[in-house]
Each structure stands twice: as structure tokens, then as C-alpha cells.
N, C-alpha and C. Protein backbone atom coordinates (compact mmCIF):
# COMPACT_ATOMS: atom_id res chain seq x y z
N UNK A 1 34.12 17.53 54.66
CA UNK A 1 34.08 16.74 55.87
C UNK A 1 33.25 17.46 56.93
N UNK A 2 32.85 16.45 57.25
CA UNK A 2 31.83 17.08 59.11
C UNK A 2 32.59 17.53 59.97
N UNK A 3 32.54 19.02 60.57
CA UNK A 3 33.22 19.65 61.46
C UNK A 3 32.63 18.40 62.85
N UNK A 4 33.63 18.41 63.58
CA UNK A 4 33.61 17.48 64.85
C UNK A 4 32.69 18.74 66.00
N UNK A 5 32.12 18.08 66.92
CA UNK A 5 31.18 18.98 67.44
C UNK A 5 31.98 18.78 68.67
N UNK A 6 32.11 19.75 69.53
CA UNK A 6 33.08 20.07 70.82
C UNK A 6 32.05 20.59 71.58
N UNK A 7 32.33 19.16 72.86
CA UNK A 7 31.21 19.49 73.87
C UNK A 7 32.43 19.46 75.08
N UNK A 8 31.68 20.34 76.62
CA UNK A 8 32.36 20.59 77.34
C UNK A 8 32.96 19.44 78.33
N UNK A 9 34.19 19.67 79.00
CA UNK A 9 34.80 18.27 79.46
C UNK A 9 33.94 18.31 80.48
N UNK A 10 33.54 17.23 81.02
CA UNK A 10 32.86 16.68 82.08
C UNK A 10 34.11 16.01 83.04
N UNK A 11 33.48 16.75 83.98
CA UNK A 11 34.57 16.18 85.82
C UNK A 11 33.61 15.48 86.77
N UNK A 12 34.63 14.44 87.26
CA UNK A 12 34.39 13.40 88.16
C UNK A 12 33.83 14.20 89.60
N UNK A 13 32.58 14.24 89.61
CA UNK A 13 32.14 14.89 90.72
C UNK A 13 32.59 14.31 92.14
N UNK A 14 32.95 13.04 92.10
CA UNK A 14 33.56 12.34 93.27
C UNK A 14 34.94 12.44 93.15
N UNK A 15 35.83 12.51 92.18
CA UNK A 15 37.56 13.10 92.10
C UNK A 15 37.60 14.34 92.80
N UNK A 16 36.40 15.12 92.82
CA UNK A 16 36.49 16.90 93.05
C UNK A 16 36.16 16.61 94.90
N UNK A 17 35.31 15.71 95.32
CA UNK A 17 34.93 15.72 96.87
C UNK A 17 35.62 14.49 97.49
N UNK A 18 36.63 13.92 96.82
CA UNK A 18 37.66 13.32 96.88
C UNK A 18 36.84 12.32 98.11
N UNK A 19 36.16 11.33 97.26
CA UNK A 19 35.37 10.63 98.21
C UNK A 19 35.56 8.96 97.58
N UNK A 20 36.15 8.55 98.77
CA UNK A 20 36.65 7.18 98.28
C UNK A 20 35.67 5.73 98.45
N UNK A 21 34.48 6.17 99.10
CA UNK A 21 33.42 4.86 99.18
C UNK A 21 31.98 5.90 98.80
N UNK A 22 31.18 4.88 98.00
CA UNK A 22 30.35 5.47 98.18
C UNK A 22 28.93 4.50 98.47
N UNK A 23 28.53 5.18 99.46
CA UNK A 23 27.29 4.44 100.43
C UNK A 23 26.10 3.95 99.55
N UNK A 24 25.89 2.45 99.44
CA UNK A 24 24.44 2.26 98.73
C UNK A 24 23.30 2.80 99.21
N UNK A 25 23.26 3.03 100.82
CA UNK A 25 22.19 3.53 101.44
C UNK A 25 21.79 5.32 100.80
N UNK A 26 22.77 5.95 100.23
CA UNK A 26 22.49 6.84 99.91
C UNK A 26 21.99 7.07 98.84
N UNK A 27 20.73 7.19 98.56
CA UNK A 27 19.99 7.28 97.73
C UNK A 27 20.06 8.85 96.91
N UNK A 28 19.68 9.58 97.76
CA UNK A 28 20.15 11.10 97.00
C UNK A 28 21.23 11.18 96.26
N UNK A 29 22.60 10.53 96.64
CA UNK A 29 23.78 10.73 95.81
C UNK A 29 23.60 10.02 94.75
N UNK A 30 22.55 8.29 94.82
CA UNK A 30 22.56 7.48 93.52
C UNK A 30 21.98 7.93 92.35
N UNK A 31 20.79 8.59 92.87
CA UNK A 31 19.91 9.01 91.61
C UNK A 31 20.47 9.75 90.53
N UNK A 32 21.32 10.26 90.80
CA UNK A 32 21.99 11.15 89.59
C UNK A 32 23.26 10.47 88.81
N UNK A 33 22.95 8.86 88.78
CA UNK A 33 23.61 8.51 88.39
C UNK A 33 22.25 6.88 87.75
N UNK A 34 21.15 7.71 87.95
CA UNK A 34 19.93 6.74 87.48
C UNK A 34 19.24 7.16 86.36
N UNK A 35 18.78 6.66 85.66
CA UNK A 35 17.91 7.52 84.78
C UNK A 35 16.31 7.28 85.13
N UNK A 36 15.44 7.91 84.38
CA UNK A 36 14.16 7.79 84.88
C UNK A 36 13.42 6.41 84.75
N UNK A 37 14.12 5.61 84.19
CA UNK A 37 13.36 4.15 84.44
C UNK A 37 14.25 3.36 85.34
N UNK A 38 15.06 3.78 85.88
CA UNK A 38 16.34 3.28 87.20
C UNK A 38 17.08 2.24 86.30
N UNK A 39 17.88 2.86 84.81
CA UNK A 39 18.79 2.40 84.34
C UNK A 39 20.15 2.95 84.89
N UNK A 40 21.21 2.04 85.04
CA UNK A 40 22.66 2.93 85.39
C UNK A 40 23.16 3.59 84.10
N UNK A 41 22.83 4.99 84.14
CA UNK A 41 23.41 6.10 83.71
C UNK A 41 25.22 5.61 82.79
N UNK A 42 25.66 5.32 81.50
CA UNK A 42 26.68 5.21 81.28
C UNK A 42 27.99 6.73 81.64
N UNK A 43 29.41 6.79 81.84
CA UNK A 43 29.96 7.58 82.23
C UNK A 43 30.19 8.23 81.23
N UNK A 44 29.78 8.27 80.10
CA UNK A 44 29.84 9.23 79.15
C UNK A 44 28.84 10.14 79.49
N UNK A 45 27.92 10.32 79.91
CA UNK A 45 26.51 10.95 80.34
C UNK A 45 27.03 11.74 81.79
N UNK A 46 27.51 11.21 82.67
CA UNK A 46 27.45 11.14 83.98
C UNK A 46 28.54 12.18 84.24
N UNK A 47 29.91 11.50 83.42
CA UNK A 47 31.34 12.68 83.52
C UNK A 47 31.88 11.44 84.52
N UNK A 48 31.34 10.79 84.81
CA UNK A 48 32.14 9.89 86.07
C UNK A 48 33.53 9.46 86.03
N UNK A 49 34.67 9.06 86.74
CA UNK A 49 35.95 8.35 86.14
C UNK A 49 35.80 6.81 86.28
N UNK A 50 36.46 6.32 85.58
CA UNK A 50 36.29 4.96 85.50
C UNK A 50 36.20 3.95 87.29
N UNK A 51 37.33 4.49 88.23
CA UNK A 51 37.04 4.02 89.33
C UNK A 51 35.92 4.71 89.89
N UNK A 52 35.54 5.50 89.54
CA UNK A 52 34.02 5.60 90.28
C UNK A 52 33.13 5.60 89.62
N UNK A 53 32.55 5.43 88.53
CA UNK A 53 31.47 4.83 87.81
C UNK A 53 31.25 3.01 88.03
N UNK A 54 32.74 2.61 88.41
CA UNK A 54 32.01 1.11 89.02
C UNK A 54 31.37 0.82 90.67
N UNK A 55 32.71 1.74 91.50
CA UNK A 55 31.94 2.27 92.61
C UNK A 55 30.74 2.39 92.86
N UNK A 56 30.09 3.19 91.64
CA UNK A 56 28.42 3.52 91.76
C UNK A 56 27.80 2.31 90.94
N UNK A 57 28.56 1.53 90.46
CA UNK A 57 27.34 0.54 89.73
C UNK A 57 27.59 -0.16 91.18
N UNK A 58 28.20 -0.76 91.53
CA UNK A 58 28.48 -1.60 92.66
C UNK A 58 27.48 -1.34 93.54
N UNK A 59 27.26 0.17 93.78
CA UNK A 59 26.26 0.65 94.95
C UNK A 59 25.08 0.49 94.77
N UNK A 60 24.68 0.37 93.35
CA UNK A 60 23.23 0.60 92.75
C UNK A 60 22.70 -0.41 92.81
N UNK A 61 23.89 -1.73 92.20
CA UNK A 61 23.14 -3.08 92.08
C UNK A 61 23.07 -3.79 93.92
N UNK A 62 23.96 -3.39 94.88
CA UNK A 62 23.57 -3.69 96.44
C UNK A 62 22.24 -2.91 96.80
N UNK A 63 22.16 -2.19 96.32
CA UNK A 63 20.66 -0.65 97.13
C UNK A 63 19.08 -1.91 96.40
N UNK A 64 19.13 -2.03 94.59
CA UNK A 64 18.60 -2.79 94.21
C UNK A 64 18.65 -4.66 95.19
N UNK A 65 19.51 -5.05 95.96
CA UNK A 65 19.63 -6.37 96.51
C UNK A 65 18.82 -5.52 97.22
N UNK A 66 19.02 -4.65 98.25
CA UNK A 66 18.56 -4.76 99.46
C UNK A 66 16.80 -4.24 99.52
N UNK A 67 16.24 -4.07 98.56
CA UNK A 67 15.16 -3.56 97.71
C UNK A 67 14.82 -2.24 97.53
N UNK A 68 16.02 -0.99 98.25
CA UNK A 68 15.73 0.51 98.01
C UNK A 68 15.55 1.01 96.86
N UNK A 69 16.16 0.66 95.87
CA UNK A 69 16.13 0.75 94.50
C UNK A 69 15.00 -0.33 93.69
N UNK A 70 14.47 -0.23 92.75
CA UNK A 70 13.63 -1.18 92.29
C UNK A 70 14.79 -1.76 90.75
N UNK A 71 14.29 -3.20 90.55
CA UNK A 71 15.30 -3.33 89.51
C UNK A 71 14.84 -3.04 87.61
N UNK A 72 12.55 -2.74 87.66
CA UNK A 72 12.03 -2.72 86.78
C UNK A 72 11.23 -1.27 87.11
N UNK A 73 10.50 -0.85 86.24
CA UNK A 73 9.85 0.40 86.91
C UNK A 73 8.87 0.00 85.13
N UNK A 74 7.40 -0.08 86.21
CA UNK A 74 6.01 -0.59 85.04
C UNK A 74 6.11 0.73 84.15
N UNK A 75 5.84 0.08 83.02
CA UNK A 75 5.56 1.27 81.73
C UNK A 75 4.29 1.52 81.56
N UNK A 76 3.31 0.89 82.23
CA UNK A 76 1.91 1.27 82.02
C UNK A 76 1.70 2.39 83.21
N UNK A 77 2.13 2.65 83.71
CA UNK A 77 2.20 3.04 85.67
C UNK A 77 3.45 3.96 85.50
N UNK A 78 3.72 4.86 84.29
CA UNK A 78 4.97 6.22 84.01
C UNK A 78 4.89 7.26 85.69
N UNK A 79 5.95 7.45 86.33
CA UNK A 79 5.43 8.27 87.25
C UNK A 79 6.58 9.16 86.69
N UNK A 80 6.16 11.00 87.23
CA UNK A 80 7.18 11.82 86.29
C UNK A 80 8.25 11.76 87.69
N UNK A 81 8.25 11.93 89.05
CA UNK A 81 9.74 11.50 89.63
C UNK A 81 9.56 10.42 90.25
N UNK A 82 10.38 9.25 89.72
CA UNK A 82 10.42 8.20 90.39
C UNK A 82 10.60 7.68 91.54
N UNK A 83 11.76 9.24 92.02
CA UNK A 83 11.98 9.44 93.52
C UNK A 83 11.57 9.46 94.44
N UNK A 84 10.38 10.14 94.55
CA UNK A 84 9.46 10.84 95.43
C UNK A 84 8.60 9.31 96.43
N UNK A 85 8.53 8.21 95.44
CA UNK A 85 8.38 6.99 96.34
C UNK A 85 8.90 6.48 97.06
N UNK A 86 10.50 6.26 96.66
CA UNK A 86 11.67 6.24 97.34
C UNK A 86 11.79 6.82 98.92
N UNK A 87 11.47 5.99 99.76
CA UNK A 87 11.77 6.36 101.83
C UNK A 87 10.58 7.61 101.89
């Protein structure tokens, strides 16, 4: 049988700064919960807890309404930080 591979537990970076809203306007806090084509990051990846991994989708898809976020990012047009356009 295949030995099971043991990876380290991942913590809710928002359980630890015990932060109960989190701002769509804040862009610095979203990105690390974006990936490089501004997909939402699943919480297996992220370490997130379940109430705050929707928290942050919630925030991502308002930042995307309000147009801070983009909802496609061109594949012909790769930029290496996507950020840096961003404000």
C-alpha cells in the first residue's frame, strides 16, 4: 500500500487576527486568496476556515462588481504580477 503523504496543518489566518469582516476594498488582503489569473483560490490551498473562505469569496465577487478586481485576465497579454495594475 501507498504510504499517505503528511503535509503541514494549515491555520485560518483570519481565526489567528480574529477578524470578523473582511473589506472588499482591500485589495492587499484579497490577493492572497487569488491566483494569478484572479481565480478564487480553493481553502484547501489557502488554510482558510469555512466561515471565512466565504467571507472572502463574498469580498472578491463585490471588489470584481465594483470593477477593482477584473473578472477575466487575457491569455495572450500573460503579465508576471497581475497586481502591480491594480490602484
Amino acid at each position: 500500500m501507498a504510504e499517505r503523504r503528511k503535509f503541514k496543518k494549515r491555520f485560518c489566518k483570519y481565526c489567528e487576527q480574529k477578524v470578523d469582516f473582511i473589506d472588499y476594498k482591500d485589495l492587499n488582503g484579497l490577493k492572497f486568496s487569488l491566483s494569478e489569473r484572479f481565480k478564487i483560490m480553493p481553502r484547501r490551498l489557502t488554510g482558510n476556515c469555512k466561515r471565512h473562505q466565504e467571507l472572502v469569496t463574498v469580498a472578491i465577487k463585490r471588489a470584481r462588481q465594483t470593477a477593482l478586481i477584473p473578472y477575466i485576465v487575457d491569455r495572450k497579454n500573460v503579465v508576471e504580477s497581475p497586481f502591480e495594475n491594480l490602484r
